[in-house]
Structure formats: C-alpha cells, structure tokens
PDB file of N, CA and C in Angstrom:
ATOM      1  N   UNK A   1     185.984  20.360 146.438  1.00  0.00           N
ATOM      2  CA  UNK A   1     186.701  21.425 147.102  1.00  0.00           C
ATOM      3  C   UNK A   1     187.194  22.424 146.057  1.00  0.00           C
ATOM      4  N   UNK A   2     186.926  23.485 146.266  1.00  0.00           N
ATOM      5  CA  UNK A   2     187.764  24.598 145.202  1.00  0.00           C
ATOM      6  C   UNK A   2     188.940  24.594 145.500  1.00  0.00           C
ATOM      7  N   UNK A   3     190.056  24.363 146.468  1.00  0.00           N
ATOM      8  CA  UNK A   3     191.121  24.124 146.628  1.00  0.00           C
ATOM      9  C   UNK A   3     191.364  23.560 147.473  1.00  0.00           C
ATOM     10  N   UNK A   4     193.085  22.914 147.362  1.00  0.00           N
ATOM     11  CA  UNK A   4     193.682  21.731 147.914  1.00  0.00           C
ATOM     12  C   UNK A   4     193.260  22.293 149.734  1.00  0.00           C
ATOM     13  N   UNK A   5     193.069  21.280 150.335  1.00  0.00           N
ATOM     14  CA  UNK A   5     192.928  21.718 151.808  1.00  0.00           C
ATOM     15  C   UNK A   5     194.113  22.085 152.249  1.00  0.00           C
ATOM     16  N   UNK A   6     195.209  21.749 151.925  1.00  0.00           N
ATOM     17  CA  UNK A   6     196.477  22.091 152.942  1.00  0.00           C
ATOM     18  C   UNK A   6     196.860  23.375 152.031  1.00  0.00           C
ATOM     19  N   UNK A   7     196.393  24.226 151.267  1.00  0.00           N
ATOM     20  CA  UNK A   7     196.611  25.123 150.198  1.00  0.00           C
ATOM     21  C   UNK A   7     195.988  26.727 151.334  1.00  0.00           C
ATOM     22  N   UNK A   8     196.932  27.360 151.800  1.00  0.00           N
ATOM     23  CA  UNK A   8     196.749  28.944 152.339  1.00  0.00           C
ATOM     24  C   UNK A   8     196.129  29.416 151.453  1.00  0.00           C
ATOM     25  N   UNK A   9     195.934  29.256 149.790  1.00  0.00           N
ATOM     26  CA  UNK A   9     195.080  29.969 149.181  1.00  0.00           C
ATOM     27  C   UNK A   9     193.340  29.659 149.054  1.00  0.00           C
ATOM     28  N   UNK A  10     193.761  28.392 149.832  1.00  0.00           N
ATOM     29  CA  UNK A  10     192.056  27.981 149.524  1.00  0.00           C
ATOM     30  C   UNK A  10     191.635  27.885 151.184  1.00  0.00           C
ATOM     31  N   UNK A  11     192.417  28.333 152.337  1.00  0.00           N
ATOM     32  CA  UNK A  11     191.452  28.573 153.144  1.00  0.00           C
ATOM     33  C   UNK A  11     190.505  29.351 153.456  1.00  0.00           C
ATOM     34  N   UNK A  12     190.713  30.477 152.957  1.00  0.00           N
ATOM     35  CA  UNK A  12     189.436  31.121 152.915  1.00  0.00           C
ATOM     36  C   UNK A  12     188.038  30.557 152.606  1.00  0.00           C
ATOM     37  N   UNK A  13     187.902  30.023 151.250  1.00  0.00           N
ATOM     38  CA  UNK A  13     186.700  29.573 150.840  1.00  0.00           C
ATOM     39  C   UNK A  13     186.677  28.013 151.525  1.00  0.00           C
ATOM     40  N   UNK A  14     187.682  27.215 151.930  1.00  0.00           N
ATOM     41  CA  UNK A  14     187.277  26.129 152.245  1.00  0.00           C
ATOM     42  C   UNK A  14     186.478  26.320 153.451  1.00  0.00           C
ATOM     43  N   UNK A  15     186.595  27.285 154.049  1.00  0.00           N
ATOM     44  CA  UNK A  15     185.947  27.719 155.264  1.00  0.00           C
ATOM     45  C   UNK A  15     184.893  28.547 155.112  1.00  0.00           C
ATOM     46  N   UNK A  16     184.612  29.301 154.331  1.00  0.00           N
ATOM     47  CA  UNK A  16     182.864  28.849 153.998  1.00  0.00           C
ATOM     48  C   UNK A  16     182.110  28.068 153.332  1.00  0.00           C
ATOM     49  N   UNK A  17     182.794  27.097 153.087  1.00  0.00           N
ATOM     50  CA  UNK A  17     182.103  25.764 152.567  1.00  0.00           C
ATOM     51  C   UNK A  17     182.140  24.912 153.896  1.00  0.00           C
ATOM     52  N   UNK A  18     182.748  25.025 154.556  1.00  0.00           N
ATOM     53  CA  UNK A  18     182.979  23.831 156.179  1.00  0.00           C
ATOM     54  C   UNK A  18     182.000  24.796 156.458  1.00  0.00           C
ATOM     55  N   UNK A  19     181.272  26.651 157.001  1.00  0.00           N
ATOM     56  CA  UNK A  19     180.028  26.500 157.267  1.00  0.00           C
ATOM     57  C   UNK A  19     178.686  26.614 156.862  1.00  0.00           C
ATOM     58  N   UNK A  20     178.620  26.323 155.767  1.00  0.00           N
ATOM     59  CA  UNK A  20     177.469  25.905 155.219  1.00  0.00           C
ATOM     60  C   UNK A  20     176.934  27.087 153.893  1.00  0.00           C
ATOM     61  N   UNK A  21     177.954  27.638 153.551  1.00  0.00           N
ATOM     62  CA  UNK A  21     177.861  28.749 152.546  1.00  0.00           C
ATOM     63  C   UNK A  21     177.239  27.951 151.048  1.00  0.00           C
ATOM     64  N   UNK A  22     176.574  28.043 150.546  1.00  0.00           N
ATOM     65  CA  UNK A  22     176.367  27.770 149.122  1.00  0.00           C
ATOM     66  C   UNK A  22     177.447  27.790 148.104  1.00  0.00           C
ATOM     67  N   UNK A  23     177.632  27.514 147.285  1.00  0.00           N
ATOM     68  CA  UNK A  23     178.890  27.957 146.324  1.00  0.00           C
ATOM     69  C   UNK A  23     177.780  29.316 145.171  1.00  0.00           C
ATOM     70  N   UNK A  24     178.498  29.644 144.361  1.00  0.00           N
ATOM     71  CA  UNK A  24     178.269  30.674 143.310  1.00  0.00           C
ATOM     72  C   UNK A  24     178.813  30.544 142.618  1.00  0.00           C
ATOM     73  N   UNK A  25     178.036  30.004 141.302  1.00  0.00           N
ATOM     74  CA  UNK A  25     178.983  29.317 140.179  1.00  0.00           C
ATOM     75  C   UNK A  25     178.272  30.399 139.449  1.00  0.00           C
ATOM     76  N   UNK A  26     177.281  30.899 139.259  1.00  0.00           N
ATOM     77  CA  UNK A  26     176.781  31.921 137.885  1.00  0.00           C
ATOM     78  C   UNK A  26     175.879  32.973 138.646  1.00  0.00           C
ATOM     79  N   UNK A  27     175.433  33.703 137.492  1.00  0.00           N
ATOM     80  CA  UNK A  27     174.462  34.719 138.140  1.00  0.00           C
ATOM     81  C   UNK A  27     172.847  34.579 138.719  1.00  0.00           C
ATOM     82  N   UNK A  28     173.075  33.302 137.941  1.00  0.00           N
ATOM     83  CA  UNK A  28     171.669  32.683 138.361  1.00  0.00           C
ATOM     84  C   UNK A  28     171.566  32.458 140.266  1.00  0.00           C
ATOM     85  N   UNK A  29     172.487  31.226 140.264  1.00  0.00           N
ATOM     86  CA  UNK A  29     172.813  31.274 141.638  1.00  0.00           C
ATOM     87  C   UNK A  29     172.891  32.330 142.747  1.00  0.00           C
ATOM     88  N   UNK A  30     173.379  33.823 142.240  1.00  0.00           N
ATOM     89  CA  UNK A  30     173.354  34.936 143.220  1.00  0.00           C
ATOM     90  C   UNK A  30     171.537  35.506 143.005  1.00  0.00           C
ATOM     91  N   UNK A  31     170.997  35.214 141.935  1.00  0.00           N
ATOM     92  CA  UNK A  31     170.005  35.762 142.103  1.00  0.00           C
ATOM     93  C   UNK A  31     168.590  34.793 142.580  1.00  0.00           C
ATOM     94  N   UNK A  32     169.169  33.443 142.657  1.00  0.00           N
ATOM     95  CA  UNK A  32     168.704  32.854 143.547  1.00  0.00           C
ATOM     96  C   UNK A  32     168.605  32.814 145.417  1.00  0.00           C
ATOM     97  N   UNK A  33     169.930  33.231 145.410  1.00  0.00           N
ATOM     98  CA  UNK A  33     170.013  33.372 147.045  1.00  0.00           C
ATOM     99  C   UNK A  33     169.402  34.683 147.753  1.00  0.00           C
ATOM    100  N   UNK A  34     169.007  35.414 146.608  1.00  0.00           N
ATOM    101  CA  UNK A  34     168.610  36.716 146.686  1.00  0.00           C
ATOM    102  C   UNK A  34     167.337  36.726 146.317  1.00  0.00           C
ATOM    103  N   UNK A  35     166.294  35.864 146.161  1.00  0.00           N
ATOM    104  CA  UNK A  35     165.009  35.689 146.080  1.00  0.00           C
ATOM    105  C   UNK A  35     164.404  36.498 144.838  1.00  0.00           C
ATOM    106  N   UNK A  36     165.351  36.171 143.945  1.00  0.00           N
ATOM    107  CA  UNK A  36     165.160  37.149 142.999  1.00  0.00           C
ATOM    108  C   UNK A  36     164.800  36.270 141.726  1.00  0.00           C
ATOM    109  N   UNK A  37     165.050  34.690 141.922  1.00  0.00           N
ATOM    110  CA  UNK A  37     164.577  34.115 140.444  1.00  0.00           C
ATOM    111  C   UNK A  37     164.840  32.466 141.086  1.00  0.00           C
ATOM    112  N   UNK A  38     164.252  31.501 140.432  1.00  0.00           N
ATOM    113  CA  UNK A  38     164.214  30.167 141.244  1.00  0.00           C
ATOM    114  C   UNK A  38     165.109  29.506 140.280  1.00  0.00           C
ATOM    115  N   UNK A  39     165.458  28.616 140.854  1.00  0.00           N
ATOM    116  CA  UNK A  39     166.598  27.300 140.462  1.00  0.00           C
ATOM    117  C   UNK A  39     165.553  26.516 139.231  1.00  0.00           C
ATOM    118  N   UNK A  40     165.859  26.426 137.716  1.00  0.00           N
ATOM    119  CA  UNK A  40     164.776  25.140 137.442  1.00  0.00           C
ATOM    120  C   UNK A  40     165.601  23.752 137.403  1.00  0.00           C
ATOM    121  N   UNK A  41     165.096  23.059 137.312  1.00  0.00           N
ATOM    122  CA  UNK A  41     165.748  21.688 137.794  1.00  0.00           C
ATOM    123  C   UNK A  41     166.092  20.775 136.565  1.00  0.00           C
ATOM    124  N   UNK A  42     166.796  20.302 136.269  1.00  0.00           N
ATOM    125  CA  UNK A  42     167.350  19.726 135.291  1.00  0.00           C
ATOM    126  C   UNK A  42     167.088  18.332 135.354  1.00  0.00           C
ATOM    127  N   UNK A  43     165.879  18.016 134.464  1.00  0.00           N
ATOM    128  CA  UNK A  43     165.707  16.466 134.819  1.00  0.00           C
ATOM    129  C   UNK A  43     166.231  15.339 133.558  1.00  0.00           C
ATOM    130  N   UNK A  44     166.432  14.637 133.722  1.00  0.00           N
ATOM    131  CA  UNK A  44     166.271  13.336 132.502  1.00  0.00           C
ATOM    132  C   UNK A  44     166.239  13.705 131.478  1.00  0.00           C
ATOM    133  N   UNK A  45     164.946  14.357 131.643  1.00  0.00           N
ATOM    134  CA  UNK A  45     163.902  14.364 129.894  1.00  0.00           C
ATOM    135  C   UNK A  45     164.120  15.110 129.293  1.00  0.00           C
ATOM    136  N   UNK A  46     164.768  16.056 129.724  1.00  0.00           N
ATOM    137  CA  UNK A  46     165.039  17.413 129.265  1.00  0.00           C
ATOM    138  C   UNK A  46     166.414  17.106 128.200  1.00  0.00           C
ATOM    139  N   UNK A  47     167.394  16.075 128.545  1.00  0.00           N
ATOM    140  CA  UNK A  47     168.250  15.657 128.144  1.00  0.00           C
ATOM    141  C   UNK A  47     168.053  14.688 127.201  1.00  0.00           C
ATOM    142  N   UNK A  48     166.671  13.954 127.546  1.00  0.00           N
ATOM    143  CA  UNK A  48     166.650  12.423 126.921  1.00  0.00           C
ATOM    144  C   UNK A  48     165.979  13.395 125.249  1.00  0.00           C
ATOM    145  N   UNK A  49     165.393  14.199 125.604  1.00  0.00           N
ATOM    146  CA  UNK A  49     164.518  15.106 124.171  1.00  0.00           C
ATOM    147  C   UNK A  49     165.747  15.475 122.921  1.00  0.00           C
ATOM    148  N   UNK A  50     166.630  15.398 123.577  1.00  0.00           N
ATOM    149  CA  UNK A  50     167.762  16.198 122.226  1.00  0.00           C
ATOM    150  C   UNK A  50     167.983  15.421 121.383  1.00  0.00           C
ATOM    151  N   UNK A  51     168.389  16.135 120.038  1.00  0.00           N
ATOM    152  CA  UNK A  51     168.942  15.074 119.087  1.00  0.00           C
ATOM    153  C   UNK A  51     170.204  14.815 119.004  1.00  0.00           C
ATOM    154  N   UNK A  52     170.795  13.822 118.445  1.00  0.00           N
ATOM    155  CA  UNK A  52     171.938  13.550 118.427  1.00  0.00           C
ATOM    156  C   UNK A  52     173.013  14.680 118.231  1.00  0.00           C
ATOM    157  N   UNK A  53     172.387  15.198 117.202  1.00  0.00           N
ATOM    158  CA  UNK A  53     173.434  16.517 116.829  1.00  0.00           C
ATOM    159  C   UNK A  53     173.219  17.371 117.876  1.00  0.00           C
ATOM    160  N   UNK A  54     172.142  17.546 118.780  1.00  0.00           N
ATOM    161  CA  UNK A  54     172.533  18.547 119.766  1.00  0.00           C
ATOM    162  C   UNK A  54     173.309  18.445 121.310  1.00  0.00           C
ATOM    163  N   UNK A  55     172.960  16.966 120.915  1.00  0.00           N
ATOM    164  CA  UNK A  55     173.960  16.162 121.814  1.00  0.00           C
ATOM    165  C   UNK A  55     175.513  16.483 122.307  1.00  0.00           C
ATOM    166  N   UNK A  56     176.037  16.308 120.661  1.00  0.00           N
ATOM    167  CA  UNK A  56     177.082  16.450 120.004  1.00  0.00           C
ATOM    168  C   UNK A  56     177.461  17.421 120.810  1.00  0.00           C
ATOM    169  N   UNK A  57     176.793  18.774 120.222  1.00  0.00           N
ATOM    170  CA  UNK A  57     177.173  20.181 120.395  1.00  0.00           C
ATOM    171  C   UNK A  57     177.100  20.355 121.400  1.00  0.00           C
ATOM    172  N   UNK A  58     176.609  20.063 122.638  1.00  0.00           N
ATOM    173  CA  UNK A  58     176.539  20.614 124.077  1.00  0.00           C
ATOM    174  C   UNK A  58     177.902  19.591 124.888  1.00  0.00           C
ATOM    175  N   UNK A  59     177.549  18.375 124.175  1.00  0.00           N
ATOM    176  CA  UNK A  59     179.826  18.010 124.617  1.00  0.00           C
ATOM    177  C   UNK A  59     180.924  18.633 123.957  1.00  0.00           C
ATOM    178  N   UNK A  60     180.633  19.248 122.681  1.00  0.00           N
ATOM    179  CA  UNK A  60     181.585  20.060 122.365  1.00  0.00           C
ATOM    180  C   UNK A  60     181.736  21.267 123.142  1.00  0.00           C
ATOM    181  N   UNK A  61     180.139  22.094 123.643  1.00  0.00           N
ATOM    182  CA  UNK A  61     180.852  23.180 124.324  1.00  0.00           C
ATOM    183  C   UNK A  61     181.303  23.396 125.719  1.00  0.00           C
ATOM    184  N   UNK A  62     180.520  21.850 126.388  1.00  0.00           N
ATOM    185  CA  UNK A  62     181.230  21.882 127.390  1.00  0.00           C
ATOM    186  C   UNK A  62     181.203  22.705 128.529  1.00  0.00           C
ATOM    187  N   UNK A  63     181.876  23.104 129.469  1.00  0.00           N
ATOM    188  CA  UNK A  63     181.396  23.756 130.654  1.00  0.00           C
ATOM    189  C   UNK A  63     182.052  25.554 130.365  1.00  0.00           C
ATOM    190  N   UNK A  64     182.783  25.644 129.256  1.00  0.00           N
ATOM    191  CA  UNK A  64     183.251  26.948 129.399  1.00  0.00           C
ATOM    192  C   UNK A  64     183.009  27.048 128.237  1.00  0.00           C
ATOM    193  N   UNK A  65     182.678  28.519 128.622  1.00  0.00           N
ATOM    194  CA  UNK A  65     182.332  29.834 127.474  1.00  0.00           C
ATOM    195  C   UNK A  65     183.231  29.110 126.027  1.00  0.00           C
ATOM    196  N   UNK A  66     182.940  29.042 124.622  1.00  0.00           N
ATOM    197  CA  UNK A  66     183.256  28.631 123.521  1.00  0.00           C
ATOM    198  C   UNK A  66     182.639  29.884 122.821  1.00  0.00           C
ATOM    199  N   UNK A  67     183.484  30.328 121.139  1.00  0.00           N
ATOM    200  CA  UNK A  67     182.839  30.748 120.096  1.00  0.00           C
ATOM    201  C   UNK A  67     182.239  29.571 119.380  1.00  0.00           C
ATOM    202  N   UNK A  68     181.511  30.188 118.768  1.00  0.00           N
ATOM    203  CA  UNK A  68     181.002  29.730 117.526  1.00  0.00           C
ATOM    204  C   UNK A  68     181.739  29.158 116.024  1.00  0.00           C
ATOM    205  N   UNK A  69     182.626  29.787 116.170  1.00  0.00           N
ATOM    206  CA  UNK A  69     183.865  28.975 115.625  1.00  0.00           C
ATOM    207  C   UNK A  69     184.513  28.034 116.069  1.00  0.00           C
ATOM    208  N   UNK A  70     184.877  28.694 117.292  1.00  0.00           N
ATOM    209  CA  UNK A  70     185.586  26.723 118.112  1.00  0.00           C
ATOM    210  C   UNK A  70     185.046  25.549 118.221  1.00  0.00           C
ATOM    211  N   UNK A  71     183.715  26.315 117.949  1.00  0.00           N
ATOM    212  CA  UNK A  71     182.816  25.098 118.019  1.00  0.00           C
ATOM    213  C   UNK A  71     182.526  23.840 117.148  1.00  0.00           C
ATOM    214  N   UNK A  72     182.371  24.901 115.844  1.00  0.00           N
ATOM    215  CA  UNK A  72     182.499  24.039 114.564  1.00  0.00           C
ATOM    216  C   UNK A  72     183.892  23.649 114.439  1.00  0.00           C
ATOM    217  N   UNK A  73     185.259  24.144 114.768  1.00  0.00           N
ATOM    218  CA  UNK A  73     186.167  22.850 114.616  1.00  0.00           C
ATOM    219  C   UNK A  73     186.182  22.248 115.626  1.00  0.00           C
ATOM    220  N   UNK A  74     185.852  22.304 116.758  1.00  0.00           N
ATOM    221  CA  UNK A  74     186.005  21.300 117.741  1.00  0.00           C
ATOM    222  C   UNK A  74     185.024  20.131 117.032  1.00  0.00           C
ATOM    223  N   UNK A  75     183.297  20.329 116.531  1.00  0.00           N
ATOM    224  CA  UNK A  75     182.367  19.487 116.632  1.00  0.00           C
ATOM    225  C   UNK A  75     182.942  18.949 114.738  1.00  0.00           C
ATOM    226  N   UNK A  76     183.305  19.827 113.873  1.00  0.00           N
ATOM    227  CA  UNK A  76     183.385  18.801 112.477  1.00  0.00           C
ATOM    228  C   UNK A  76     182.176  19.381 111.898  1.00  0.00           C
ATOM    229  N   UNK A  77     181.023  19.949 112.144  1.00  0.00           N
ATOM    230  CA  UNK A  77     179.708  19.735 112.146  1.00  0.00           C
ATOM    231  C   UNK A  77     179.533  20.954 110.838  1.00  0.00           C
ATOM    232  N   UNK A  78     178.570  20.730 109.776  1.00  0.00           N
ATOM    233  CA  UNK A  78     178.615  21.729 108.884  1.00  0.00           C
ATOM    234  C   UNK A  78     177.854  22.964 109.624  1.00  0.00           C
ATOM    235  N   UNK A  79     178.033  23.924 108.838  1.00  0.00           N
ATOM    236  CA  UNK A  79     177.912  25.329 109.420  1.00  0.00           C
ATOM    237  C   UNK A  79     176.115  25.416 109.603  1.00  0.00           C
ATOM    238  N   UNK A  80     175.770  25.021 108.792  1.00  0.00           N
ATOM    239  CA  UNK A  80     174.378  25.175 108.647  1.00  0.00           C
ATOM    240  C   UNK A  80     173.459  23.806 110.208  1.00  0.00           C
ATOM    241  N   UNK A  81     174.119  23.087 109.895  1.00  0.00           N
ATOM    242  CA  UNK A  81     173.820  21.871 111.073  1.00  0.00           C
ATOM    243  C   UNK A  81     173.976  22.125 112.562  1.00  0.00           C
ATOM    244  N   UNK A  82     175.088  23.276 112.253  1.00  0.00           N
ATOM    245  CA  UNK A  82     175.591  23.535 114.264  1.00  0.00           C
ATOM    246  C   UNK A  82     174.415  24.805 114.487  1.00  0.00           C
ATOM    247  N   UNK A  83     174.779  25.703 113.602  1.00  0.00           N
ATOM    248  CA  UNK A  83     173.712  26.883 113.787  1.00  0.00           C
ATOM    249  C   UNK A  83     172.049  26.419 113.884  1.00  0.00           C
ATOM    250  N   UNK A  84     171.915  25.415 113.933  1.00  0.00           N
ATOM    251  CA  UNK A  84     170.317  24.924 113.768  1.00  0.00           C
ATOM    252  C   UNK A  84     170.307  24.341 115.584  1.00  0.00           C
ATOM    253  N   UNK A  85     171.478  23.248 115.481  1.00  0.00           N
ATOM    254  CA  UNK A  85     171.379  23.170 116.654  1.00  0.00           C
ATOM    255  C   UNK A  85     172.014  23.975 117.932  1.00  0.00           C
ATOM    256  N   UNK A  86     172.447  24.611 117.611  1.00  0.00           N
ATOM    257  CA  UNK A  86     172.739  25.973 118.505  1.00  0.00           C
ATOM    258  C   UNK A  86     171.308  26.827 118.274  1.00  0.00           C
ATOM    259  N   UNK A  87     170.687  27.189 117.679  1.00  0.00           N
ATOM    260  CA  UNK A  87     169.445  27.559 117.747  1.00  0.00           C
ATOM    261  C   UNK A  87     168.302  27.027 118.812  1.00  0.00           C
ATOM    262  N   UNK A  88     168.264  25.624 118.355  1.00  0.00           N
ATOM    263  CA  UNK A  88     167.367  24.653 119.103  1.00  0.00           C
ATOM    264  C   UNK A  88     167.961  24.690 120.422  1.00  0.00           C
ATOM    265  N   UNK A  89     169.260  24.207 120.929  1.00  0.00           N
ATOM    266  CA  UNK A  89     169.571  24.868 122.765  1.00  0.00           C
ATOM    267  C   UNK A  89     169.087  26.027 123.221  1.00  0.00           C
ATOM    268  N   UNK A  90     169.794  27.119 122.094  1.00  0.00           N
ATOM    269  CA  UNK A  90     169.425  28.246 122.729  1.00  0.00           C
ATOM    270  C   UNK A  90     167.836  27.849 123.479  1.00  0.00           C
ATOM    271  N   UNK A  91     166.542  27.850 122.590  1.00  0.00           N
ATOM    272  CA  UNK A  91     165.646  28.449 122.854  1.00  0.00           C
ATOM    273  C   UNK A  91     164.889  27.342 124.059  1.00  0.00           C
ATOM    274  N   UNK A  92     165.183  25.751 124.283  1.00  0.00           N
ATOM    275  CA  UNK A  92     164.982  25.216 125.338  1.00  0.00           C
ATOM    276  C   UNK A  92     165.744  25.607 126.377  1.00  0.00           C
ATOM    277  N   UNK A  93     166.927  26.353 126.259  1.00  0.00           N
ATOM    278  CA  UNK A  93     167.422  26.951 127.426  1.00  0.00           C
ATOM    279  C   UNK A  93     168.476  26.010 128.034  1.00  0.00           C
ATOM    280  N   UNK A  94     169.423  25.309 127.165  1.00  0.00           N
ATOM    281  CA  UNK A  94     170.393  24.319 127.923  1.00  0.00           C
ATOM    282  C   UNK A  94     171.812  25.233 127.290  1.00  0.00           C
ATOM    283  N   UNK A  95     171.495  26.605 126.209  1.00  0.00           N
ATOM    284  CA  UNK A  95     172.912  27.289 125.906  1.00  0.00           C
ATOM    285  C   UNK A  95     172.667  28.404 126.041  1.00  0.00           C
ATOM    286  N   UNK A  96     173.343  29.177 126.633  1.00  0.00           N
ATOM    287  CA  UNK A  96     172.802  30.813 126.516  1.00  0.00           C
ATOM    288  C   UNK A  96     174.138  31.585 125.751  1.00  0.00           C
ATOM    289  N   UNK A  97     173.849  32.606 125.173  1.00  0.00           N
ATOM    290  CA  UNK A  97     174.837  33.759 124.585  1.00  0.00           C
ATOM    291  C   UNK A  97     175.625  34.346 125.976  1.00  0.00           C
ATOM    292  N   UNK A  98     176.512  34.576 125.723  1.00  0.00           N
ATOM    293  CA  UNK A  98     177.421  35.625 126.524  1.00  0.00           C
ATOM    294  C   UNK A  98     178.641  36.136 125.835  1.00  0.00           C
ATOM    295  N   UNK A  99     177.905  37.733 125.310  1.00  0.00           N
ATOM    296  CA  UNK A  99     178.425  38.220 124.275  1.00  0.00           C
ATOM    297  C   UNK A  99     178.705  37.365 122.834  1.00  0.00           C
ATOM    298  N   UNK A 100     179.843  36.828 122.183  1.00  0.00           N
ATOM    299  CA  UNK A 100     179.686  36.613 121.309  1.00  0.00           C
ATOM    300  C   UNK A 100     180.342  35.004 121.577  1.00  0.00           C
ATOM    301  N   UNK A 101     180.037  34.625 123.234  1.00  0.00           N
ATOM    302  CA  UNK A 101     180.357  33.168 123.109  1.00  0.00           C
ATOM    303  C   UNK A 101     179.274  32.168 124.012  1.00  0.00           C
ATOM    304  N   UNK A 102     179.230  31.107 123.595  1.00  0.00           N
ATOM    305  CA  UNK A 102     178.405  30.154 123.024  1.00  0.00           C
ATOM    306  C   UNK A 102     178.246  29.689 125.553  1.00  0.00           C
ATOM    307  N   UNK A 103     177.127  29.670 125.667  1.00  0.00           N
ATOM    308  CA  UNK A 103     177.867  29.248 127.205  1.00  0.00           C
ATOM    309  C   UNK A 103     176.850  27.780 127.887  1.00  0.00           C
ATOM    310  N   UNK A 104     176.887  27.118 128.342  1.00  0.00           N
ATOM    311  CA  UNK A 104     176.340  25.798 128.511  1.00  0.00           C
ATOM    312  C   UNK A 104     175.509  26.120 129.563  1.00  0.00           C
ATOM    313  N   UNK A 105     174.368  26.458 129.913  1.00  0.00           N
ATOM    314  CA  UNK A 105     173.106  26.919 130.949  1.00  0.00           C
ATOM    315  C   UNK A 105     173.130  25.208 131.848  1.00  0.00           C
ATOM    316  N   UNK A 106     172.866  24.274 131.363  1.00  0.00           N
ATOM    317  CA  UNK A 106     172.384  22.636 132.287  1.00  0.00           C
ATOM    318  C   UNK A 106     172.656  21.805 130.944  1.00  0.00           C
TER     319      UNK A 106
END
C-alpha cells in the first residue's frame, strides 16, 4: 500500500489501486503503459552473472538515487574497484546515471 488505509492522505491512490490502476514507479513504467517501450524481465541469471564486488555495489546503492561518493564510503571499496564495477552495471543495465547520481535500474 502507498499509504496507511485509514490515512485521508492515501485515499486517493489507495483507490486506484482497489481499481486496478498499475502503480508508476519510473519512467520506464509510464512509457510502458504508453506502448512506447517493453518491460525486460529480470531473471536469476542476470543476477547470478555478477561479481562479488558488483554485488557489493548494487546493495550499497540500493533503491535510491546515491553519488558516487556515497557510494565509496558507504561500500569501503577502492576508487578504482567501484568505478570498474559501476562501469560493468552501467553497461548490463542493472545501474543507470541520473545526472550525477548513481540509480539502481533491477
């Protein structure tokens, strides 16, 4: 639920979720409902392929937008080690840029 049910601020949306509204968590999602680009699906393998260190780094950044700095003190990880594996997400597509912070794609 995006908000508490007995919460006046969350009836609105709880009530297009009671009829059958999709949620919209990113832009992907609006440009999905809009036949404009498809969902890819996030399987196993896609996860089981990473290395440890990129492991690492995608629980460090977690579900919200991070720099590149928070990152390395959140992860410990030398500068040269995170930027490799921040490289390697980027380009399988599990981190994307948004502006100058770090954002978790799947």
């Amino acid at each position: 639920m995006p908000g508490p049910v007995g919460s006046a601020s969350s009836i609105g949306t709880n009530q297009l979720i009671s009829e059958g509204c999709a949620p919209c968590r990113d832009a992907d999602d609006v440009l999905v409902a809009l036949g404009l680009a498809q969902r890819t699906a996030v399987v196993a393998s896609d996860l089981a392929s990473l290395s440890d260190v990129e492991e690492e780094v995608l629980d460090q950044i977690g579900w919200s937008p991070i720099s590149f700095e928070r990152l390395i003190e959140r992860s410990g990880l030398p500068l040269g080690t995170a930027a490799l594996a921040v490289a390697a997400l980027g380009a399988s597509g599990h981190i994307g840029l948004l502006g100058d912070m770090i954002e978790r794609r799947r």
